[in-house]
Protein backbone atom coordinates (compact mmCIF):
# COMPACT_ATOMS: atom_id res chain seq x y z
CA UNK A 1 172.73 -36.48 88.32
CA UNK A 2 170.28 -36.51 85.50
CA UNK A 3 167.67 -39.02 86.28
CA UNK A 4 167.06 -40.54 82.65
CA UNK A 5 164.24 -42.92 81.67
CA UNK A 6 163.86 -45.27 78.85
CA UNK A 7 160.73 -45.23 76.19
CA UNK A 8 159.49 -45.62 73.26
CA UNK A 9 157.26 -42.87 72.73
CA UNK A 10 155.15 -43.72 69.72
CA UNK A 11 153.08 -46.50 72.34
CA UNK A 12 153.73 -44.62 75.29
CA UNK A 13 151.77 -41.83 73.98
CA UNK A 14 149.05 -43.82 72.91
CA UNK A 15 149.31 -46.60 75.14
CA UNK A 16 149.10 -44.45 78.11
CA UNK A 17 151.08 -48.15 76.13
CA UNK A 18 153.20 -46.27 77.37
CA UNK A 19 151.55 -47.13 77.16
CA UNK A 20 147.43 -48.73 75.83
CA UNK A 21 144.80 -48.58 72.53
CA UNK A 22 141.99 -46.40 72.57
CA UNK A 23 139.45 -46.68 69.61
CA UNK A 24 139.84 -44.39 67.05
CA UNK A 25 136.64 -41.07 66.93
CA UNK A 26 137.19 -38.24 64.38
CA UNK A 27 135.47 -36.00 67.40
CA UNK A 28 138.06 -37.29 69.90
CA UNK A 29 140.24 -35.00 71.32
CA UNK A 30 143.67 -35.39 73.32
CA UNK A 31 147.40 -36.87 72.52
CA UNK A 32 148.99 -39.86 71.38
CA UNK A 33 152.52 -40.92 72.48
CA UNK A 34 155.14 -41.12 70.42
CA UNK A 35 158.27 -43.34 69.39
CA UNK A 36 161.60 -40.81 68.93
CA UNK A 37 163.98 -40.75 65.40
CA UNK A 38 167.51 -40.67 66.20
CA UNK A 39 168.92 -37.79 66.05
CA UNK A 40 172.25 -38.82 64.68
CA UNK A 41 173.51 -37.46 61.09
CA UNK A 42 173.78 -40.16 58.36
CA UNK A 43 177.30 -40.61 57.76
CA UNK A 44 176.74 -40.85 54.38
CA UNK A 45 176.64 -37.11 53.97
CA UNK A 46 179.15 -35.95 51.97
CA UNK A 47 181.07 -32.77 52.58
CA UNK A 48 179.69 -30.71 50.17
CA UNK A 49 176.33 -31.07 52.13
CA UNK A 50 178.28 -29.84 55.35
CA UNK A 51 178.74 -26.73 53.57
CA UNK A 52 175.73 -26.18 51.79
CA UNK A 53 173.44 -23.51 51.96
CA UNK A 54 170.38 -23.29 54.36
CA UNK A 55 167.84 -24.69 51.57
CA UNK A 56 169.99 -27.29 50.72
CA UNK A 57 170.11 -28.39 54.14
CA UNK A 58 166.34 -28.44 54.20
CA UNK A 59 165.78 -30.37 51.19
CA UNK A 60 168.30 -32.70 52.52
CA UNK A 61 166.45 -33.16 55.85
CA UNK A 62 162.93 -33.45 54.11
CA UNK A 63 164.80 -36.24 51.95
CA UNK A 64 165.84 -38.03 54.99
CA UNK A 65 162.28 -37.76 56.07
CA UNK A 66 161.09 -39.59 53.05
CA UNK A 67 163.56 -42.09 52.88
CA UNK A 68 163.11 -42.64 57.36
CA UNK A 69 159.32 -43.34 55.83
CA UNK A 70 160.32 -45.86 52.94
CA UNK A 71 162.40 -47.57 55.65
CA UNK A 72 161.95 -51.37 55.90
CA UNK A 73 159.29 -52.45 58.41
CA UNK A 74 160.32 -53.21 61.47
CA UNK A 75 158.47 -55.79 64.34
CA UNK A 76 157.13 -54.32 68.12
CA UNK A 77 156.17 -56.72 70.49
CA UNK A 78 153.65 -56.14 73.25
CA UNK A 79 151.53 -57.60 75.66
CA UNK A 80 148.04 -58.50 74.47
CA UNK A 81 145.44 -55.37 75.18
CA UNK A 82 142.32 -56.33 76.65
CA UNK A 83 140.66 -53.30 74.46
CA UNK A 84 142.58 -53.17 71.27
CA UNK A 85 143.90 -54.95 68.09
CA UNK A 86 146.81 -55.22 66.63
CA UNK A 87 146.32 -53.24 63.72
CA UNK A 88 144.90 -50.22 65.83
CA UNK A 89 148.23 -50.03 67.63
CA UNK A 90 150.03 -50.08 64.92
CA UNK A 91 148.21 -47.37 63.50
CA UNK A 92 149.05 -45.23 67.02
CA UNK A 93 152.38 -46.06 66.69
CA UNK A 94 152.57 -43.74 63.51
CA UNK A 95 151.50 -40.97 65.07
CA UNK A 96 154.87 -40.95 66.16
CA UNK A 97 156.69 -39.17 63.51
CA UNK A 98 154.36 -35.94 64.39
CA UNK A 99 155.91 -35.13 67.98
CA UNK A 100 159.13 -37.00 68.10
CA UNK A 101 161.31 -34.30 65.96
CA UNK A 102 159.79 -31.62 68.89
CA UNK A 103 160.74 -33.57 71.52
CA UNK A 104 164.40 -34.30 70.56
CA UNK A 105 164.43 -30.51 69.30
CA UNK A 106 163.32 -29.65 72.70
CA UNK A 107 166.18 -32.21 74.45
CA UNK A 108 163.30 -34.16 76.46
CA UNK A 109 164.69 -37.31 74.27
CA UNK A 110 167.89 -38.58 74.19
CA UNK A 111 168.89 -41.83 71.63
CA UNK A 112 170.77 -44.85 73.61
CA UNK A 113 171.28 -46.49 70.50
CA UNK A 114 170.10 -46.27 66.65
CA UNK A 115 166.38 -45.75 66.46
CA UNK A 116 164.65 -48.16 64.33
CA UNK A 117 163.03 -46.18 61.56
CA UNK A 118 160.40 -47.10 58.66
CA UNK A 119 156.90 -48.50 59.55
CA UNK A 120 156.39 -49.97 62.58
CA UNK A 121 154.53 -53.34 63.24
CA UNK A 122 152.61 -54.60 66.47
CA UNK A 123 152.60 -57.99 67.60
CA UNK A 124 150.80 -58.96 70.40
CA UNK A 125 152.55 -61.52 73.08
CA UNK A 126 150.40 -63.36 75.76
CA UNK A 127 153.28 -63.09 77.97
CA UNK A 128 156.43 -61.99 78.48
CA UNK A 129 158.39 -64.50 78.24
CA UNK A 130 156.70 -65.69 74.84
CA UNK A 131 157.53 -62.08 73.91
CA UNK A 132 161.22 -61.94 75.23
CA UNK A 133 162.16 -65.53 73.28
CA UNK A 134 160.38 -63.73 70.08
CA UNK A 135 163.31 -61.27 70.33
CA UNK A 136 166.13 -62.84 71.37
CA UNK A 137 164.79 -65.23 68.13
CA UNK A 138 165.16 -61.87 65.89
CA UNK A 139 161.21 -62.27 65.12
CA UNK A 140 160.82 -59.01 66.76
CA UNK A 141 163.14 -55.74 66.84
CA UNK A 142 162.42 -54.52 69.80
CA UNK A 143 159.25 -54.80 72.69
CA UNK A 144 157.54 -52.55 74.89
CA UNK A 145 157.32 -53.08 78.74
CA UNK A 146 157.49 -51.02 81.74
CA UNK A 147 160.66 -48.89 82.94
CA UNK A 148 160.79 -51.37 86.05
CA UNK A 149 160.34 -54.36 84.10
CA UNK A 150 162.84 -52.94 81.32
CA UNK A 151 165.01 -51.89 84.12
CA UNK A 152 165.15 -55.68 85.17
CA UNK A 153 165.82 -56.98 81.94
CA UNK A 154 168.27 -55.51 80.87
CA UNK A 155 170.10 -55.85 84.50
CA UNK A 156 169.82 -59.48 84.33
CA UNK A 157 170.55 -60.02 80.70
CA UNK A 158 173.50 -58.51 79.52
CA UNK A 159 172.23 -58.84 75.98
CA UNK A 160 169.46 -56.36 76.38
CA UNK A 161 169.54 -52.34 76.10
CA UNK A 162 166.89 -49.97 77.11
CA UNK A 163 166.54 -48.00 73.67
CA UNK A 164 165.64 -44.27 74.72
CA UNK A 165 166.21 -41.82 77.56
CA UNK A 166 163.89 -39.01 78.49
CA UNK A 167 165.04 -36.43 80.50
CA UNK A 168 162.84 -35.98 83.70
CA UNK A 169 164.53 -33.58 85.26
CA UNK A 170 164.21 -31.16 82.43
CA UNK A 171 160.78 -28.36 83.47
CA UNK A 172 158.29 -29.31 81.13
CA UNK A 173 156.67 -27.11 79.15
CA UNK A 174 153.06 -27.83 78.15
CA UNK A 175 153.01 -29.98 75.04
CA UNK A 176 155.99 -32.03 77.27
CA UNK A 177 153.63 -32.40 80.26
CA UNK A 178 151.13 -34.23 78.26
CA UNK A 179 152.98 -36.26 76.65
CA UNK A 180 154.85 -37.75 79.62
CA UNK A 181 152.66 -37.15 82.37
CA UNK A 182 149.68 -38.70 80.74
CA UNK A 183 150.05 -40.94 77.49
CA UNK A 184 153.60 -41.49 77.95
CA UNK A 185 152.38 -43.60 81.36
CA UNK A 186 150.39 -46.53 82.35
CA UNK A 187 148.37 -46.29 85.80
CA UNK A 188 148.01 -49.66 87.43
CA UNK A 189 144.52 -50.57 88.89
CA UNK A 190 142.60 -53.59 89.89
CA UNK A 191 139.99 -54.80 87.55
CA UNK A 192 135.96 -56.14 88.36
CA UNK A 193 133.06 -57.03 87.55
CA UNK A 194 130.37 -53.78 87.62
CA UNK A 195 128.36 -55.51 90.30
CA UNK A 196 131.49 -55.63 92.44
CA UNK A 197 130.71 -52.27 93.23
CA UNK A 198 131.08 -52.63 97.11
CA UNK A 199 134.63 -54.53 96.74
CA UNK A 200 136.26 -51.85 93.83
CA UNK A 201 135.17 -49.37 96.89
CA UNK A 202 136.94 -51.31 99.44
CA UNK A 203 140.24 -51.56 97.80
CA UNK A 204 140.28 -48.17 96.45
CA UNK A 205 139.79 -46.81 99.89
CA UNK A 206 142.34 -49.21 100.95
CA UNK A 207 144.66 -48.09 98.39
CA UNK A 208 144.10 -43.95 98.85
CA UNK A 209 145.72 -45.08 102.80
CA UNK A 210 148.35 -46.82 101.30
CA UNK A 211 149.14 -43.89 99.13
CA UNK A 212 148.86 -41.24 101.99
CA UNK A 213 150.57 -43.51 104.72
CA UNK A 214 154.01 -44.27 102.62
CA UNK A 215 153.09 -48.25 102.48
CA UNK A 216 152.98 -48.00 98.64
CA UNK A 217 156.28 -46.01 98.58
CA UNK A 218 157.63 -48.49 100.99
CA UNK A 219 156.81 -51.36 99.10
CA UNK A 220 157.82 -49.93 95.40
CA UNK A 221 161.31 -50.14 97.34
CA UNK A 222 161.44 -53.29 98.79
CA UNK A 223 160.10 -55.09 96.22
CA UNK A 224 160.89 -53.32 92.88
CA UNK A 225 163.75 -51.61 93.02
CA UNK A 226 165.72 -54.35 95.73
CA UNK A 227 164.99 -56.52 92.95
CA UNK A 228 166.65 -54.36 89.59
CA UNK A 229 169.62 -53.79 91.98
CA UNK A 230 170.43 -56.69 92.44
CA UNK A 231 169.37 -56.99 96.22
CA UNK A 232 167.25 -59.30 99.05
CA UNK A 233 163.56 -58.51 98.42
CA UNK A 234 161.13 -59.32 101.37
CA UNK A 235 159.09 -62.31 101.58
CA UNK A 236 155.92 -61.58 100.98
CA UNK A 237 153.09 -63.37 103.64
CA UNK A 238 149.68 -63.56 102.39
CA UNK A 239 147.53 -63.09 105.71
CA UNK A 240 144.79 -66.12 106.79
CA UNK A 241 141.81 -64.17 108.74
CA UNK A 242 139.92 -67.43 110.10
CA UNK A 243 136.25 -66.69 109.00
CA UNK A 244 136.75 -64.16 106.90
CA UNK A 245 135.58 -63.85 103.41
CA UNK A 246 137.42 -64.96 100.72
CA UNK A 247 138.41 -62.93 97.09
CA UNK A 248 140.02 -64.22 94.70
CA UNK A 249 142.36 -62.35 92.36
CA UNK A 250 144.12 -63.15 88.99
CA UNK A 251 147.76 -62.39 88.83
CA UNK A 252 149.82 -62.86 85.91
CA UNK A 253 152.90 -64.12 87.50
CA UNK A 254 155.27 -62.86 84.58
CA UNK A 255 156.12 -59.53 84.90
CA UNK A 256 159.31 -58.88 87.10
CA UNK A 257 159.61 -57.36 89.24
CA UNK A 258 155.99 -56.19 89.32
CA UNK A 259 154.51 -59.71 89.62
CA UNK A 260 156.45 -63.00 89.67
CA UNK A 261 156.62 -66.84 90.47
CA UNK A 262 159.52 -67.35 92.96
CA UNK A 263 161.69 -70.42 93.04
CA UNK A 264 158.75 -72.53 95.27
CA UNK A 265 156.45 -71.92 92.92
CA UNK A 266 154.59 -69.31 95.15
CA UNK A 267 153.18 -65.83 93.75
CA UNK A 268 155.75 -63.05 94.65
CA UNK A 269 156.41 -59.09 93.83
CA UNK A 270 155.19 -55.89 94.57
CA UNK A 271 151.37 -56.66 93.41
CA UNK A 272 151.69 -59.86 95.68
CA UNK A 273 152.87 -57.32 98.63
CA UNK A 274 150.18 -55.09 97.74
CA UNK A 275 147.32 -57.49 97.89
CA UNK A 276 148.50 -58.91 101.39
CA UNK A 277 148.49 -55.17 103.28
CA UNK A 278 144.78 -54.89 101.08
CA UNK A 279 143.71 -58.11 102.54
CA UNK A 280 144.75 -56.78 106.15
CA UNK A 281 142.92 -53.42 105.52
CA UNK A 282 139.55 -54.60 104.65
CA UNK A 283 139.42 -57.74 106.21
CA UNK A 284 139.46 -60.39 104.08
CA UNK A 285 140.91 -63.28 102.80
CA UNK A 286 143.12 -62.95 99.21
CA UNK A 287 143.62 -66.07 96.78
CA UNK A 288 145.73 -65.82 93.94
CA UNK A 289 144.91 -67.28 91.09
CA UNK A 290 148.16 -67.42 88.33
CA UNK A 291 146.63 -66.37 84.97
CA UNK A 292 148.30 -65.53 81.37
CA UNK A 293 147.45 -61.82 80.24
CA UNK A 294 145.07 -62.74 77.93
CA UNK A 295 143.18 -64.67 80.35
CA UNK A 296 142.34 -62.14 82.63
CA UNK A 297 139.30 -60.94 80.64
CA UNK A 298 138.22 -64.30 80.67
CA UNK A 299 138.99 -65.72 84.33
CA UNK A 300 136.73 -62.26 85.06
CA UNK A 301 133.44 -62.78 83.53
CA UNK A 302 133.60 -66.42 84.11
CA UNK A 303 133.70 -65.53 87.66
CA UNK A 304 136.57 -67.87 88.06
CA UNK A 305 138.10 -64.45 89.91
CA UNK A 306 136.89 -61.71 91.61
CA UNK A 307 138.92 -59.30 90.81
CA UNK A 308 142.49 -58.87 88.52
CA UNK A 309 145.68 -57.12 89.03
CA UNK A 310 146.20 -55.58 86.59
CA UNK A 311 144.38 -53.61 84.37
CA UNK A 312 145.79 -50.71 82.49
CA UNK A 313 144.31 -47.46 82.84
CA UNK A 314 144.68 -43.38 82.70
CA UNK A 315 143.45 -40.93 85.54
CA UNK A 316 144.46 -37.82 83.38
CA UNK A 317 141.18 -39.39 81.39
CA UNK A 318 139.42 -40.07 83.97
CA UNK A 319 139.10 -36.50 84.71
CA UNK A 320 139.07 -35.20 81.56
CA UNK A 321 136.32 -37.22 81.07
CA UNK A 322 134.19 -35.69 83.60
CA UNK A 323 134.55 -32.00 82.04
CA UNK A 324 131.51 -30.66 80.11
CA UNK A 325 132.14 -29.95 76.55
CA UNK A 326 132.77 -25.83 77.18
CA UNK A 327 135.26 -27.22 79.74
CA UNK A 328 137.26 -29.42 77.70
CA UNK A 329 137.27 -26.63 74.58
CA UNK A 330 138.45 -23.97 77.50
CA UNK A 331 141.23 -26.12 78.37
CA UNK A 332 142.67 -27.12 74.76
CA UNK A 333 142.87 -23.54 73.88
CA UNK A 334 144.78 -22.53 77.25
CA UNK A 335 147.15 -25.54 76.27
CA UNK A 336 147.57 -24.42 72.66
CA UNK A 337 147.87 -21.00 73.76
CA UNK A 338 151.23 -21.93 75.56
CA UNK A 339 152.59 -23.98 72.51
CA UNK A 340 154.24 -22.97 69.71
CA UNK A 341 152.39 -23.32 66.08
CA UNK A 342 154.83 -26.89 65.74
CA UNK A 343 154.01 -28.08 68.54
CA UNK A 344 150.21 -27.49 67.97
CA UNK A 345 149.91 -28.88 64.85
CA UNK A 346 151.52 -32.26 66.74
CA UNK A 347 148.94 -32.04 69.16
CA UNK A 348 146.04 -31.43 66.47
CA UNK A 349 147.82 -34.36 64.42
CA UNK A 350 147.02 -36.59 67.04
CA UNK A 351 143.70 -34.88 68.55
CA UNK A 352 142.32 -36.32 65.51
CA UNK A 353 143.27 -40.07 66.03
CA UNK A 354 142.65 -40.97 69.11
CA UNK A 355 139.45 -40.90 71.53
CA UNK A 356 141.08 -39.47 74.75
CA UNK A 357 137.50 -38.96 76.71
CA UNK A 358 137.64 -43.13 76.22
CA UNK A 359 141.09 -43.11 76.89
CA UNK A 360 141.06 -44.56 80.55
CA UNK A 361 139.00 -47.71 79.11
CA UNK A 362 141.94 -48.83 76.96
CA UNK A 363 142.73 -52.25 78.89
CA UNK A 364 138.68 -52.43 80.20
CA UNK A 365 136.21 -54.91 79.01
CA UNK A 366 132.57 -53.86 78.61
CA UNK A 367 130.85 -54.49 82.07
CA UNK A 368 133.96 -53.87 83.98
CA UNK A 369 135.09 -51.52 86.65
CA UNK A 370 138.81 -50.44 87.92
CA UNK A 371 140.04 -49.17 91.54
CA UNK A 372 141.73 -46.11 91.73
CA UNK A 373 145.48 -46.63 90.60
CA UNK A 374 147.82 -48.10 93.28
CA UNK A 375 151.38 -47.86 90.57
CA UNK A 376 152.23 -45.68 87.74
CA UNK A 377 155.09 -46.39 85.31
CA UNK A 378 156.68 -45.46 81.93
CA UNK A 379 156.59 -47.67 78.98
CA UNK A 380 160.06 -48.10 77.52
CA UNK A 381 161.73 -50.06 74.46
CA UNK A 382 163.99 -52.82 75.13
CA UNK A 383 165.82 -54.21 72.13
CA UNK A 384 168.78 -56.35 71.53
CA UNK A 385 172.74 -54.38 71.95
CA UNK A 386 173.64 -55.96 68.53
C-alpha cells in the first residue's frame, strides 16, 4: 500500500520548516521547500478550450499562472522560530511556485483537497494550541506542524484534514531527494549553552546508542504512533539516581504526541521517554521544566535550564557545511548534471535565496550548541475540511 505523507512544501523546503528560516545570502547555495498548486482543472474551462490547439493550451495555463499569483492572500500559522521573522518565512514560502509544478509533474505530490493559492502569509504562534484556536477561529487558513503531530490532529478532531500527500514510496530522483530528504524535514536535537560542551557530548553519545540499539525505534512506537491510533501509550518514569547530578531541561508540553501534559498534570510523550533512558545512560538526574516555545531561548541563557528539547535543526547542513568550497561546487554540478534544465532552474531559483551552509542554525540562538538529532519528521499542512 502506498505509504503517503502530508506537507506543505513551500515551509518544508525551507523550514527544513518542513520545515525552519535560514537568513537570506546572495552567495548561499542549496534548496528551499516548497508548498504544491493543485493540480485540478478549473471548471470554468469552457469546451472550446478542451479542444484547442497546443498554444492555446499554453497561454491558458500561463493565464492560470497569473491569475494563481493575483490570488487573494491567504494566512499560515506556525510555531515561533528561534532564528527567523515572520516576514523572512513568508518570503521562503514563495519560493514555492518554482518546484511545486515539477513535483506534481513528477507524481511525488498528490492534492487531498484544494490548494490554497495567491500569496501566502506567516504568522507566528507561541504554541499550538494558540495556533489551533487561530484556525478553527478562521484567522488562519491553514498551519504547519509535524506529520505526527498532524497525524494526531486530525485523528482526534474530525474537523481537521491533512492538506497534501507525498508519495514516499516513489524512487527519487535527485532534485526529489533534496527536497524531501533534507528541507522537506526537521531533525530534532537538544539545545545548550556553548560552555555545555561536556553535557551536548554526553547526550549525543547517549543518543548514537539509542539509535544503534532500537530504543529510539522502540519508543517512536510506543509513544507516538500508540498515541495517533488511538491506543495505551506507556507511562513514562523519570528515574531518581540518589546523589547524582541534576539537569534541568525545558520541554514545551504542547506538541502531541511528541511532548505533552497528561491528565495529572505530569510531563508525558516520546521526548519525556527519551530524556528518562538519557538520564539512565549518563547518570544523572533530569528535571523538566514546562516552557512555551518562545521561551526556550530565554529559559536557556538565563540559565533557568540546562538544556531544551527541542531545537530544530538539519544534518544534511551540517555536512554540507563542512565541505571546502571546490567540494561543495563538485557536488552541485554532479546534482545538476542528473536534473533536467526545469528542474535546475528550480534548484538555481532557490540556490539564490536561501543560505544552506547556515541552514542547520535555523532554530539556534547565537552562543548555542545542539546534540546530534534523536527524531526526524515531515512538516505537513493541516487545514480545516470545510
Amino acid at each position: 500500500m502506498k505509504k503517503l505523507i502530508s506537507i506543505t512544501l513551500v515551509l518544508t523546503m525551507i523550514l527544513t520548516m518542513c520545515a525552519c528560516g535560514a537568513k537570506k545570502d546572495e552567495g548561499g547555495s542549496g534548496t528551499a521547500n516548497s508548498e504544491a498548486v493543485s493540480s485540478e482543472t478549473a471548471s470554468s474551462e469552457t469546451s472550446s478550450n478542451e479542444t484547442a490547439s497546443s498554444e492555446a493550451v499554453s497561454a491558458e495555463d500561463a493565464s492560470s499562472e497569473a491569475s494563481a499569483e493575483n490570488a487573494e492572500s491567504s494566512k499560515v500559522g506556525v510555531l515561533t522560530m528561534l532564528n527567523m521573522t515572520e516576514e523572512e518565512m513568508t518570503q521562503f514560502r514563495m519560493l514555492g511556485k518554482y518546484v511545486s509544478r515539477i513535483l506534481l509533474d513528477e507524481g511525488y505530490i498528490e492534492s487531498n483537497s484544494k490548494a490554497l493559492r495567491g500569496e501566502k502569509e506567516v504568522v507566528f504562534y507561541d504554541t499550538l494550541d494558540s495556533m489551533l484556536m487561530a484556525l478553527n477561529a478562521g484567522d488562519i487558513d491553514e498551519l504547519m506542524i509535524y506529520n505526527k503531530t498532524g497525524q494526531y490532529l486530525c485523528a482526534t478532531n474530525d474537523n481537521l484534514q491533512l492538506a497534501y500527500s507525498v508519495n514516499l514510496d516513489k524512487e527519487l530522483n535527485s532534485f526529489a531527494h533534496l527536497l524531501f530528504n533534507g528541507h522537506m524535514r526537521n531533525d530534532f536535537a537538544f539545545l545548550m549553552m556553548e560552555e555545555n560542551e561536556a553535557l551536548r557530548d554526553e547526550f549525543s553519545n547517549a543518543i548514537n546508542d539509542m539509535k544503534g540499539d532500537g530504543t529510539l525505534d522502540n519508543l517512536i512506537s510506543e509513544q507516538i504512533d500508540a498515541l495517533i491510533n488511538g491506543g495505551d501509550v506507556k507511562p513514562v518514569t523519570m528515574p531518581t539516581i540518589d546523589g547524582a547530578e541534576t539537569v534541568k531541561v525545558a520541554v514545551t508540553g504542547a506538541l502531541p504526541p511528541m511532548d505533552y501534559v497528561a491528565e495529572d498534570g505530569s510531563p508525558a510523550g516520546f521526548n519525556t521517554a527519551v530524556l528518562a533512558e538519557i538520564s539512565q545512560r549518563i547518570g544523572k538526574n533530569i528535571e523538566l521544566v514546562v516552557v512555551d516555545s518562545i521561551g526556550r531561548a530565554t529559559a536557556l541563557s538565563s540559565g533557568t535550564v540546562d538544556a531544551v528539547f527541542w531545537t530544530r535543526t538539519n544534518q544534511m547542513s551540517s555536512k554540507y557545511q563542512e565541505f571546502s568550497d571546490e567540494e561543495r561546487a563538485s557536488r552541485l554540478e554532479e546534482l545538476e548534471a542528473k536534473m533536467s534544465d526545469e528542474e535546475v532552474e528550480a534548484f538555481n531559483k532557490v540556490k539564490e535565496a536561501l543560505d544552506f551552509e547556515n541552514y542547520n542554525k535555523v532554530d539556534m540562538p547565537e552562543g548555542t550548541i545542539c546534540t546530534v538529532p534523536y527524531y526526524s519528521d515531515i512538516i505537513v499542512a493541516v487545514a480545516r475540511k470545510d
